[in-house]
C-alpha atoms as a PDB file:
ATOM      1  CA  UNK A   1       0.000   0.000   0.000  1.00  0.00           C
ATOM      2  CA  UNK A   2       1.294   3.185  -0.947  1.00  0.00           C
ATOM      3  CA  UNK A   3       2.549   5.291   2.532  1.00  0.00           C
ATOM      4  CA  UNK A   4       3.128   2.580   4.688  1.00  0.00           C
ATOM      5  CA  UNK A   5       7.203   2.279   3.584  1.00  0.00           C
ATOM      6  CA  UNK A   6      10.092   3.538   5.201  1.00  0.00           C
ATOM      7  CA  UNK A   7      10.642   5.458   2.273  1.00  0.00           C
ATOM      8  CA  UNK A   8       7.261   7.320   2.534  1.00  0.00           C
ATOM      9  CA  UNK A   9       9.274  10.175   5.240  1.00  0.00           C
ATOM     10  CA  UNK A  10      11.037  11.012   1.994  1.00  0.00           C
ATOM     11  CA  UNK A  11       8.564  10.687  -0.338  1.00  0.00           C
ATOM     12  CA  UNK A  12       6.198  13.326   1.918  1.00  0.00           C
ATOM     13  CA  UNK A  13       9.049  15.576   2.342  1.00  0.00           C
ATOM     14  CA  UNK A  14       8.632  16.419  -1.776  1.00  0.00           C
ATOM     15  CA  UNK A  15       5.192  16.494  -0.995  1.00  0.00           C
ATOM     16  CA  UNK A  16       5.316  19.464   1.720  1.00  0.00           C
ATOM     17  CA  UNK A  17       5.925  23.303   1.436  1.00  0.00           C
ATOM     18  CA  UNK A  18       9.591  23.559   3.317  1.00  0.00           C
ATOM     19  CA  UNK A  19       9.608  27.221   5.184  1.00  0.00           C
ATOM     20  CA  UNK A  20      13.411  26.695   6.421  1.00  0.00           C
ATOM     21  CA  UNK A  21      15.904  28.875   5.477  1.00  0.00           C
ATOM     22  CA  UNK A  22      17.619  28.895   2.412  1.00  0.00           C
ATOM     23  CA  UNK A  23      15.036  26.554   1.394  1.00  0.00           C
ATOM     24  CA  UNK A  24      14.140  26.098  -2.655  1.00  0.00           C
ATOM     25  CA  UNK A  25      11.120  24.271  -3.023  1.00  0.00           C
ATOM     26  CA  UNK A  26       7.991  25.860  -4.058  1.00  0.00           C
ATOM     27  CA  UNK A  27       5.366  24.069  -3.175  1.00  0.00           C
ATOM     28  CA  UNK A  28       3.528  20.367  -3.248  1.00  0.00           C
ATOM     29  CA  UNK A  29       4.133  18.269  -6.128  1.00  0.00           C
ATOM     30  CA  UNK A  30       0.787  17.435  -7.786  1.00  0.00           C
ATOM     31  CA  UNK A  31      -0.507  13.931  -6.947  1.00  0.00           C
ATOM     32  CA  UNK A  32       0.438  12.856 -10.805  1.00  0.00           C
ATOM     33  CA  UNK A  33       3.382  14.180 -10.979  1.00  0.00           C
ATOM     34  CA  UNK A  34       4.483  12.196  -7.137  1.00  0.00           C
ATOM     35  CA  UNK A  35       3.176   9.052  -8.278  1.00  0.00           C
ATOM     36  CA  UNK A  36       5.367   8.798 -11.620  1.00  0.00           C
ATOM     37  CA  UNK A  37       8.322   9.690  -9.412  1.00  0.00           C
ATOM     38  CA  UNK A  38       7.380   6.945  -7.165  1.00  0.00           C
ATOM     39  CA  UNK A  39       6.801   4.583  -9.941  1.00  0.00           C
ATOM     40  CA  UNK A  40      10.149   5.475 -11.884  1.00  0.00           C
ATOM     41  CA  UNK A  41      11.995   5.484  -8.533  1.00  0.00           C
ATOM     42  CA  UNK A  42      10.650   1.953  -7.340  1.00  0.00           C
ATOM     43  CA  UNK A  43      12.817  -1.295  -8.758  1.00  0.00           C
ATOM     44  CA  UNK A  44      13.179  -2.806 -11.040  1.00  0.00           C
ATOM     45  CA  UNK A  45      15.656  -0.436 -12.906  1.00  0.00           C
ATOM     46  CA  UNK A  46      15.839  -2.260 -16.128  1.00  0.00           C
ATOM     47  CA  UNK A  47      15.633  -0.821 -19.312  1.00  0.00           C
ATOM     48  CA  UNK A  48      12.235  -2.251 -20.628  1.00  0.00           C
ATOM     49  CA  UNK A  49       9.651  -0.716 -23.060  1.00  0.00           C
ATOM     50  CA  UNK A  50       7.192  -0.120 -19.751  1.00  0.00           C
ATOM     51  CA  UNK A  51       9.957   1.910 -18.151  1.00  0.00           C
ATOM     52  CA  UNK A  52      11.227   3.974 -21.067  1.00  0.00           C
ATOM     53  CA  UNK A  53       7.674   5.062 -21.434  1.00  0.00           C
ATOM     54  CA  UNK A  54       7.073   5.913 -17.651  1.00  0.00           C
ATOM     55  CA  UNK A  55      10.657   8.075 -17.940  1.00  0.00           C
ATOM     56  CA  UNK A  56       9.121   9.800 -21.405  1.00  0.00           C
ATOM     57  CA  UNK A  57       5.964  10.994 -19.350  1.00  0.00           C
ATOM     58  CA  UNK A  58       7.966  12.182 -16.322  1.00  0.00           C
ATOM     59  CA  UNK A  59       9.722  14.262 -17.980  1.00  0.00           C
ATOM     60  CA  UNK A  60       6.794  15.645 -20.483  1.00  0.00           C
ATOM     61  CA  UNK A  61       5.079  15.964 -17.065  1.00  0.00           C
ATOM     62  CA  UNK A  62       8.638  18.026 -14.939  1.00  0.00           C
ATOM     63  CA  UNK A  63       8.450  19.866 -18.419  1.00  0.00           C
ATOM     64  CA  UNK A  64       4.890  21.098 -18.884  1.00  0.00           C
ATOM     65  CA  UNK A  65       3.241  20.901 -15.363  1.00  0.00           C
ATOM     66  CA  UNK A  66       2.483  24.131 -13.598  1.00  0.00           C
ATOM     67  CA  UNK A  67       3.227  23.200 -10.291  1.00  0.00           C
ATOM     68  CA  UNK A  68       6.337  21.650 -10.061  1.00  0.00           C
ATOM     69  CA  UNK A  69       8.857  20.351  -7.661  1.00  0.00           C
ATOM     70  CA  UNK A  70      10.967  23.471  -7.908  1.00  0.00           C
ATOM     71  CA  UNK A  71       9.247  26.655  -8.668  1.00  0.00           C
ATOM     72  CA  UNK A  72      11.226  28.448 -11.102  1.00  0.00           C
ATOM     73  CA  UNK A  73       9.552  32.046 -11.887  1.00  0.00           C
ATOM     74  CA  UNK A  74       9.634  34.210 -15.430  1.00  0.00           C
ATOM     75  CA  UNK A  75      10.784  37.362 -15.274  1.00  0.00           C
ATOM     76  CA  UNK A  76       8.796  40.215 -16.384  1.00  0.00           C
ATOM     77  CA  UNK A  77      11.637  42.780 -17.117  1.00  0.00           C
ATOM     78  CA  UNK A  78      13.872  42.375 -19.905  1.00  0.00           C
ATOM     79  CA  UNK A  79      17.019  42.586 -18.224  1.00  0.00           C
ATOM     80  CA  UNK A  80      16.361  39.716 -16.001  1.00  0.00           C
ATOM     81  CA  UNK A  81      14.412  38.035 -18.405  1.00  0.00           C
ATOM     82  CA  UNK A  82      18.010  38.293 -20.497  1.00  0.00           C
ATOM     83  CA  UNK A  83      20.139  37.207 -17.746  1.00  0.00           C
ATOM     84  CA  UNK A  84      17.587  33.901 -17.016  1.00  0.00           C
ATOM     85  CA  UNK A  85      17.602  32.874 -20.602  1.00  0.00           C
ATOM     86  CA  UNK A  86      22.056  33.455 -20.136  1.00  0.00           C
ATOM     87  CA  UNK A  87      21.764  30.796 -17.549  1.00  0.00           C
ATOM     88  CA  UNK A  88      19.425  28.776 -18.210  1.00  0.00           C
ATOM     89  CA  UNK A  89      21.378  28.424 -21.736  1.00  0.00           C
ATOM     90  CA  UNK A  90      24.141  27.225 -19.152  1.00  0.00           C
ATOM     91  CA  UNK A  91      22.938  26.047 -15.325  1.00  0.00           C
ATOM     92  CA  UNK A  92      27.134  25.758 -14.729  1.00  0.00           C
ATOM     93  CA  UNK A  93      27.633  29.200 -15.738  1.00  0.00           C
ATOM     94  CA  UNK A  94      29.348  30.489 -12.194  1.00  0.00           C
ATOM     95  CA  UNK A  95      29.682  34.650 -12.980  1.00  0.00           C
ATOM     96  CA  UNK A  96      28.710  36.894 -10.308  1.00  0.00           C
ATOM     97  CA  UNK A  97      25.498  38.761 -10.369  1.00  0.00           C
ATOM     98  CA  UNK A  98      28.120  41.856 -11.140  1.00  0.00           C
ATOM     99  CA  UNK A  99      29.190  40.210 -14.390  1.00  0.00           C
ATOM    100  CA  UNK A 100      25.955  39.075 -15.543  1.00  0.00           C
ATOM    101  CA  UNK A 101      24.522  42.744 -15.000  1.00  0.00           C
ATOM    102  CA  UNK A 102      27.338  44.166 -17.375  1.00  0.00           C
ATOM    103  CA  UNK A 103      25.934  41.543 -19.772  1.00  0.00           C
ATOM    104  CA  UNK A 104      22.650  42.560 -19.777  1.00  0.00           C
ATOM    105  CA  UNK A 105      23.247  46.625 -18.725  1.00  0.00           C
ATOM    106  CA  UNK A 106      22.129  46.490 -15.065  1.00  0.00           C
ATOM    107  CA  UNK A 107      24.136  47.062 -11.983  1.00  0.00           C
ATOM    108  CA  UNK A 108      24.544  44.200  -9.934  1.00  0.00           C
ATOM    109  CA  UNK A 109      22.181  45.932  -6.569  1.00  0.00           C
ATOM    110  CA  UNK A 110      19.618  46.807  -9.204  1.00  0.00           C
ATOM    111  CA  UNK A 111      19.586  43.260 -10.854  1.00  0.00           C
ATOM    112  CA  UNK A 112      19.376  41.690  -6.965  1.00  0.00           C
ATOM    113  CA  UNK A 113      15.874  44.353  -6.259  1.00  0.00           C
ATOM    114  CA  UNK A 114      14.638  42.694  -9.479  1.00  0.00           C
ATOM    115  CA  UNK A 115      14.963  39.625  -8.283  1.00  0.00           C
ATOM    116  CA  UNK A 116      13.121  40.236  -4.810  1.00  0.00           C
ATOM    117  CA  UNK A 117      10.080  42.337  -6.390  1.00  0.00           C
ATOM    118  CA  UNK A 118       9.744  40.454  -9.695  1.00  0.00           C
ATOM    119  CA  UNK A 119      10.302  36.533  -8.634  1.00  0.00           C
ATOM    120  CA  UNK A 120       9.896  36.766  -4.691  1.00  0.00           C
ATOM    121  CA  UNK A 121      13.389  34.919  -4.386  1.00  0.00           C
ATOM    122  CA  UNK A 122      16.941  35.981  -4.277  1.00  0.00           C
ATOM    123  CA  UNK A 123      19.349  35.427  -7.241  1.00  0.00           C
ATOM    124  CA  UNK A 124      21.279  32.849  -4.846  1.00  0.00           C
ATOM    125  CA  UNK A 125      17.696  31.264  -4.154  1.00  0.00           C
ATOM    126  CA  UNK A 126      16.635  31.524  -7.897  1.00  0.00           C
ATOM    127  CA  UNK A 127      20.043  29.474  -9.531  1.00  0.00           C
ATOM    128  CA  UNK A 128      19.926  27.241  -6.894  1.00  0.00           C
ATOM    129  CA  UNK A 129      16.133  26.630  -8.327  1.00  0.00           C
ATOM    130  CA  UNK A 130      17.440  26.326 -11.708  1.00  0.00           C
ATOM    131  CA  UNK A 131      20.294  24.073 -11.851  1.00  0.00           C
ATOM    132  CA  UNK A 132      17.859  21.628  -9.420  1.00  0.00           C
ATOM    133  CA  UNK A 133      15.249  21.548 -12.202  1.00  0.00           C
ATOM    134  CA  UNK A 134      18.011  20.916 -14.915  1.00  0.00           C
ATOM    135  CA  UNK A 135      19.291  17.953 -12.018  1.00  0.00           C
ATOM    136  CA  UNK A 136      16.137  16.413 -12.146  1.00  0.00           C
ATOM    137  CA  UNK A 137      15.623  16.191 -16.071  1.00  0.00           C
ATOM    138  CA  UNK A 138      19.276  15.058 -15.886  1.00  0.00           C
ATOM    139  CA  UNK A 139      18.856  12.416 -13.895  1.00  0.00           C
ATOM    140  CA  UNK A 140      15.335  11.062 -15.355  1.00  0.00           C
ATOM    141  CA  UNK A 141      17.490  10.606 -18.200  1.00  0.00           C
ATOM    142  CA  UNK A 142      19.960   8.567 -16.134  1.00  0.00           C
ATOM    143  CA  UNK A 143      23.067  10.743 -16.198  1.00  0.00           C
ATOM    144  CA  UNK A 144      25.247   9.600 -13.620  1.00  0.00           C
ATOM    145  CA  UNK A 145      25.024  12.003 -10.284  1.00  0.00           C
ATOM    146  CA  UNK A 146      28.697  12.953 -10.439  1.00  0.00           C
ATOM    147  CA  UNK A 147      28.019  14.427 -14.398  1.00  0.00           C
ATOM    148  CA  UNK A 148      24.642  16.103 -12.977  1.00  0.00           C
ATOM    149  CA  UNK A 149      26.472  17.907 -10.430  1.00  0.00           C
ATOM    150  CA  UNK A 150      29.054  19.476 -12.764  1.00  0.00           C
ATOM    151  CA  UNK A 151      26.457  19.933 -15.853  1.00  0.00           C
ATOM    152  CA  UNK A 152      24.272  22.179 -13.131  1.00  0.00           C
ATOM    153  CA  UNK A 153      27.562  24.356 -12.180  1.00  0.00           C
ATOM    154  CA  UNK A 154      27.745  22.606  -8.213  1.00  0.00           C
ATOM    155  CA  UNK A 155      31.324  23.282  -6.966  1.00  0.00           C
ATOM    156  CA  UNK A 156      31.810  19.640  -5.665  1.00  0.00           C
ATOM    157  CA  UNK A 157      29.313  16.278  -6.124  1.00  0.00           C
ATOM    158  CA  UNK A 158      28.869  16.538  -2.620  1.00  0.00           C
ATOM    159  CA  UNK A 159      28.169  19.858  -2.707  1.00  0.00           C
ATOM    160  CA  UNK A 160      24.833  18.862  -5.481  1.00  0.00           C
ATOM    161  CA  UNK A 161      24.045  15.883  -3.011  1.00  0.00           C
ATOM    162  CA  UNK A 162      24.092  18.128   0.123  1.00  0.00           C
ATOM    163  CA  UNK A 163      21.416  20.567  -1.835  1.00  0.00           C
ATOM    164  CA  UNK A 164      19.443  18.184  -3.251  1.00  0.00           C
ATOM    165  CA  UNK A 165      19.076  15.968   0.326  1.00  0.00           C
ATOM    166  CA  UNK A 166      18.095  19.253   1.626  1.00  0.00           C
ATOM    167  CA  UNK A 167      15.595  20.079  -0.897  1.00  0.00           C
ATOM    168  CA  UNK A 168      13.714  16.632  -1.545  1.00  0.00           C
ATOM    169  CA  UNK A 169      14.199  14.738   1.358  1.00  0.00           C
ATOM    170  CA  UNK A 170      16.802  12.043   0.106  1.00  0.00           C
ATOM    171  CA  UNK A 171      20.233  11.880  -2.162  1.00  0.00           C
ATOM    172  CA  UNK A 172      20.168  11.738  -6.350  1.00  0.00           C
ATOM    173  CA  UNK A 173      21.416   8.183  -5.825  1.00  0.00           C
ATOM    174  CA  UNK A 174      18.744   6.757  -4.026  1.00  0.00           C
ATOM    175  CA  UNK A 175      16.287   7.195  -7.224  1.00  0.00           C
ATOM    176  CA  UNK A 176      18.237   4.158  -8.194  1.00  0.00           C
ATOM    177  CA  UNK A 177      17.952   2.046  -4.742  1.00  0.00           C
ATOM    178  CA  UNK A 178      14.188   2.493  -4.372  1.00  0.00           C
END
């Protein structure tokens, strides 16, 4: 029965809004969405037909569903729009807020008020957001963790797993162990 695993403490931490600091999740995962992770996440891993098309409809769903794991917000002015679409182009991308505003023609205090009155988040809070999301296509597609962690711009594969424990509850490995 679904909930009655030790797993399920995990599971429900996706499943809750998380009000601790420096915390990136933004909001419940709809009830589809949670039970294709669960079914993708739960042995066997093998590589059959069934499975492949599970993994295709988890990501169409990470992709196109409104509420997701992470929220990850559109800016409405065009400078931050630009400097979103410069890293999201490239989640590893490491400049400084500083260097990104010369990019796109803002300082680096006026890009950070952007980010507070136009997404609600930080631009720490916001990357952090963004290089999670790209984790999580990432490893759907069964990139190993180490790969994911550099791909997404983390400093250090523990670094990734520390962020990601933090954020849903478990480690990227343990998709596999489930």
């Amino acid at each position: 029965m679904v909930g009655d695993g030790p797993d399920e403490g995990a599971r429900e931490a996706a499943d809750t809004d998380r009000h601790a600091e420096g915390d990136t999740t933004g909001g419940a995962v709809d009830p589809l969405l949670r039970e294709l992770i669960r079914a993708y996440t739960d042995p066997p891993h093998d590589d059959t037909p069934e499975r492949r098309r599970l993994r295709a409809v988890l990501l169409d769903r990470l992709r196109a569903s409104p509420q997701q794991p992470l929220h990850l917000p559109t800016p409405a002015d065009p400078r931050l729009r630009a400097l979103c679409e410069i890293l999201s182009a490239d989640p590893a991308d490491n400049r400084t807020l500083a260097a990104l505003g010369a990019r796109v023609g803002a300082s680096d205090r006026t890009l950070a008020r952007l980010f507070k009155a136009d997404l609600g988040m930080t631009f720490p809070q916001w990357r952090t957001q963004l290089r999670l999301c790209r984790a999580l296509v990432l490893l759907a597609e069964d990139t190993p963790v180490t790969a994911v962690a550099h791909a997404c711009g983390w400093s250090s594969t523990s670094a990734f797993i520390d962020v990601f424990r933090r954020v849903f509850g478990h480690t990227p490995g343990t998709h596999y162990d489930r």
